[in-house]
N, C-alpha and C. Protein backbone atom coordinates (compact mmCIF):
# COMPACT_ATOMS: atom_id res chain seq x y z
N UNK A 1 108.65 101.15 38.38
CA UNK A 1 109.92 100.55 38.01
C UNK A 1 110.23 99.42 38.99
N UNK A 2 110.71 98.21 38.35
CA UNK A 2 110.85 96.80 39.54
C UNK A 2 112.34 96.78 39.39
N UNK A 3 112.71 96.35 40.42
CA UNK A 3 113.98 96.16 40.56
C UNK A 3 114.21 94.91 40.79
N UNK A 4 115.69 94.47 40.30
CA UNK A 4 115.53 93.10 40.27
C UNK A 4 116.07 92.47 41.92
N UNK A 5 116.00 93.32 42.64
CA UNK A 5 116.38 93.03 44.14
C UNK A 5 115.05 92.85 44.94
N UNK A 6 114.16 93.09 44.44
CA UNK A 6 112.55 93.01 44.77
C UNK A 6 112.09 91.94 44.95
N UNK A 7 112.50 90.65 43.65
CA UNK A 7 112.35 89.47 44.13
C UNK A 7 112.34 88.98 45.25
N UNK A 8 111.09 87.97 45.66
CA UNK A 8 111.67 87.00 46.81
C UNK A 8 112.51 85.78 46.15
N UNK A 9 112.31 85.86 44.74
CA UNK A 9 113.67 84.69 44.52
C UNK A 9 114.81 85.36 44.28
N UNK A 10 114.92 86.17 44.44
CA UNK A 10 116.75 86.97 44.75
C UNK A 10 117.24 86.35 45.93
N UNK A 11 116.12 87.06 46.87
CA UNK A 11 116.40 86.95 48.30
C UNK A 11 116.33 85.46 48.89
N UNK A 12 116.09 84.50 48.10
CA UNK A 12 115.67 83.14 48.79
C UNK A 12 117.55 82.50 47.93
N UNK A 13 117.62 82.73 46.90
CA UNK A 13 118.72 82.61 46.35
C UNK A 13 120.13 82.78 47.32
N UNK A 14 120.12 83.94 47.63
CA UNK A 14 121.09 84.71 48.31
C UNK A 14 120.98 84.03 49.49
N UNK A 15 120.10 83.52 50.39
CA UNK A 15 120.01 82.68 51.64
C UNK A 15 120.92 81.50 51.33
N UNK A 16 120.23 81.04 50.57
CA UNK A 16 120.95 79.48 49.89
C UNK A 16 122.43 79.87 49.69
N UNK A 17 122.55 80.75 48.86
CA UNK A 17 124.21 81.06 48.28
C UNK A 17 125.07 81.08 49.95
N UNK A 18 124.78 82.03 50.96
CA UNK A 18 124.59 82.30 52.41
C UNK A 18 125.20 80.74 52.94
N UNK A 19 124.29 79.60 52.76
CA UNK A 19 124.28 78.72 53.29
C UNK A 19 125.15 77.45 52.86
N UNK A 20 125.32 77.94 51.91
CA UNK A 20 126.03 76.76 51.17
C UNK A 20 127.90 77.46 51.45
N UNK A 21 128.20 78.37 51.49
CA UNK A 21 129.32 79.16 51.97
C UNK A 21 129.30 78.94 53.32
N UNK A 22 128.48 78.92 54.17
CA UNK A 22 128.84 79.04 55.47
C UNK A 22 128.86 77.29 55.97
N UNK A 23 128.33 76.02 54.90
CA UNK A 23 128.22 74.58 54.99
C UNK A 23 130.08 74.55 54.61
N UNK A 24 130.24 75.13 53.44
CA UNK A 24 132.17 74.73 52.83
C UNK A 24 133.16 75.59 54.35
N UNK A 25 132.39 76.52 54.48
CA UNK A 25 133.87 76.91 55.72
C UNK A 25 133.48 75.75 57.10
N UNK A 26 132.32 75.66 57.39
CA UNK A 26 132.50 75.09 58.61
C UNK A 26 133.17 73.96 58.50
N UNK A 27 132.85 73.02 57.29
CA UNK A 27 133.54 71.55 56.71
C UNK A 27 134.53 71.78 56.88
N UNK A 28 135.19 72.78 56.09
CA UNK A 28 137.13 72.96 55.78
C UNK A 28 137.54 73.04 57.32
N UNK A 29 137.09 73.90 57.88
CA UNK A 29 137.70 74.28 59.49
C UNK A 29 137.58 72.94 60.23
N UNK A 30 136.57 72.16 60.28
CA UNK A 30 136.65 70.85 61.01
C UNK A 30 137.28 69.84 60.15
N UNK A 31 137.74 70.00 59.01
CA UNK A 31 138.67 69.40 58.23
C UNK A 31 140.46 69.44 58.54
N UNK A 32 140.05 70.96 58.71
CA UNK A 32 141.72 71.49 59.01
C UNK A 32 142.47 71.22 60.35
N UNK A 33 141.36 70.65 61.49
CA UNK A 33 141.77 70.44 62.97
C UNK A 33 142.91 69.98 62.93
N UNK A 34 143.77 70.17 64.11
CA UNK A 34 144.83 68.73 64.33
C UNK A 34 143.82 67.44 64.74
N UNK A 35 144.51 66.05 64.33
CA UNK A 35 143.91 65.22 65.30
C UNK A 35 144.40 64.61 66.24
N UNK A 36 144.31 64.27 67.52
CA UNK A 36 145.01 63.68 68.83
C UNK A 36 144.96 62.11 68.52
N UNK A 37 144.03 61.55 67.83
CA UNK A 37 143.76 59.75 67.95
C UNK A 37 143.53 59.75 66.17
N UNK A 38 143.38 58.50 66.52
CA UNK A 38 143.10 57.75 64.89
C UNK A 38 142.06 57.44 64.40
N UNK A 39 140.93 58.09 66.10
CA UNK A 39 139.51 57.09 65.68
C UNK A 39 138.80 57.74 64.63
N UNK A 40 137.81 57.27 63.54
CA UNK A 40 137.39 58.19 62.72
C UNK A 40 136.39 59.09 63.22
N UNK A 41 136.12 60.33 62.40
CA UNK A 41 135.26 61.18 62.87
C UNK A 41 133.99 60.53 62.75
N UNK A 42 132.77 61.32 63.81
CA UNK A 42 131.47 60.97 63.72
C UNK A 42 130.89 61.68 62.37
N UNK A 43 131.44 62.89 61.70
CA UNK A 43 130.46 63.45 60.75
C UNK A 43 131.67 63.54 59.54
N UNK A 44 131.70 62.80 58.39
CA UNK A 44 132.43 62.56 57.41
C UNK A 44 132.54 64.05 56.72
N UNK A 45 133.38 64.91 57.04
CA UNK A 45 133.54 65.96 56.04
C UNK A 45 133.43 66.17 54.84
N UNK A 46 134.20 65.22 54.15
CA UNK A 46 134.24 65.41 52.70
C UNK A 46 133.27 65.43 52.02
N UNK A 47 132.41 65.02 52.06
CA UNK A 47 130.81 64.46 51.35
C UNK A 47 130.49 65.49 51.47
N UNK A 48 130.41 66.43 52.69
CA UNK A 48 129.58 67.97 53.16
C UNK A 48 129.97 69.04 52.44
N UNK A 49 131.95 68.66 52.19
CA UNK A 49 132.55 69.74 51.92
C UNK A 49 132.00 70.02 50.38
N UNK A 50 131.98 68.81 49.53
CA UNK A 50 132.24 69.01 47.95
C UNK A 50 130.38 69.66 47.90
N UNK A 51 129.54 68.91 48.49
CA UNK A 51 128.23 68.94 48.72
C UNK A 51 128.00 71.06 48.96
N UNK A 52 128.45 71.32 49.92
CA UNK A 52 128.43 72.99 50.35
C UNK A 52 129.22 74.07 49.11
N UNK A 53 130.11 72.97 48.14
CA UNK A 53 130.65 73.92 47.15
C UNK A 53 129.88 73.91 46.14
N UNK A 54 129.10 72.26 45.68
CA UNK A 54 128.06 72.73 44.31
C UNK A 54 127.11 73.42 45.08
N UNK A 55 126.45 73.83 46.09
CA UNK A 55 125.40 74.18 46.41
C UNK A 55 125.73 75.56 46.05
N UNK A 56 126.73 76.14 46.54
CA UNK A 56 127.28 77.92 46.48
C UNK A 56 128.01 77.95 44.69
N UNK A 57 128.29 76.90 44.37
CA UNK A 57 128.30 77.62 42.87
C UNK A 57 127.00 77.52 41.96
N UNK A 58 125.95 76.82 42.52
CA UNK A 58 124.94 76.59 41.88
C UNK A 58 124.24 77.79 42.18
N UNK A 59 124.23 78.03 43.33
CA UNK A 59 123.54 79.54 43.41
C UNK A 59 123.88 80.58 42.95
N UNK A 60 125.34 80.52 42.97
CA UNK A 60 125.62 81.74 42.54
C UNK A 60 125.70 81.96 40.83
N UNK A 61 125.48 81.32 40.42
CA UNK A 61 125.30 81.17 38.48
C UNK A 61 123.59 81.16 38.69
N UNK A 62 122.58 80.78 39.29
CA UNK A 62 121.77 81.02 39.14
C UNK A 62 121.20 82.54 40.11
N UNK A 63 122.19 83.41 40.93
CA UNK A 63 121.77 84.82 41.51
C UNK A 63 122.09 85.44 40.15
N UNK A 64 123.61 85.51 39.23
CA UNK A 64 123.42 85.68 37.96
C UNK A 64 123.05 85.72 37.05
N UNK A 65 122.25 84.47 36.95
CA UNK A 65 121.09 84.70 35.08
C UNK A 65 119.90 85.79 36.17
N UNK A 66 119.23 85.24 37.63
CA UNK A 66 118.58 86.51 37.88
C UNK A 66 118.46 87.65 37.68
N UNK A 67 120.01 88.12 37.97
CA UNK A 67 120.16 89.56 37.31
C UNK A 67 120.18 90.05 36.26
N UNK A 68 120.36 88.66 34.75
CA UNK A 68 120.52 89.96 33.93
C UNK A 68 121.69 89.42 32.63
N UNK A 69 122.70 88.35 33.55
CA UNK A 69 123.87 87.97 33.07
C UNK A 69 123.75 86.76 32.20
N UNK A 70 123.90 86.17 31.26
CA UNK A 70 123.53 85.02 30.56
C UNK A 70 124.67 84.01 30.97
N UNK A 71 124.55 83.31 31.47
CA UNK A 71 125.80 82.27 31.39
C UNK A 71 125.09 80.85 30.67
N UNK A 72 125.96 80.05 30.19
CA UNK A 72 125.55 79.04 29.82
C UNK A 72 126.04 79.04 28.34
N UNK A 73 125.44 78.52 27.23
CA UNK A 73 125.60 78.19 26.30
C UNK A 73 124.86 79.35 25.52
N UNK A 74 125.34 79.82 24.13
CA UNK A 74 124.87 80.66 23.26
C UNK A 74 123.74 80.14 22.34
N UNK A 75 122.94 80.34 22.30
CA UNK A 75 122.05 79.50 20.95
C UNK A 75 122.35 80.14 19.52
């Protein structure tokens, strides 16, 4: 009997999903700072932030059809 947790593409999935969640909090938190000056930042948040959210919803609709779940369109 295989389980569908057996995969190494579960587990490579779930890294990514992992990573792309832990790319949107670090963005938001260095987003959320106070700032003392006006000068601009060295690492442009926003680009990272929207960038770390398709990455974690992309994974996570694709850890889903993995398992089992159909999303998408009906034929």
């Amino acid at each position: 009997m295989s389980y569908p947790y057996s995969s190494p593409e579960v587990w490579i999935t779930l890294a990514v999903l992992l990573g792309g969640v832990g790319l949107t909090a670090v963005m938001a938190w260095l987003e959320r700072r106070p700032r003392n000056n006006l000068t601009p930042r060295l690492l442009p948040t926003t680009p990272f932030l929207l960038a770390g959210g398709l990455i974690t919803m992309l994974a996570l609709v694709h850890l889903v059809n993995l398992l089992g779940i159909h999303t998408g369109r009906l034929p």
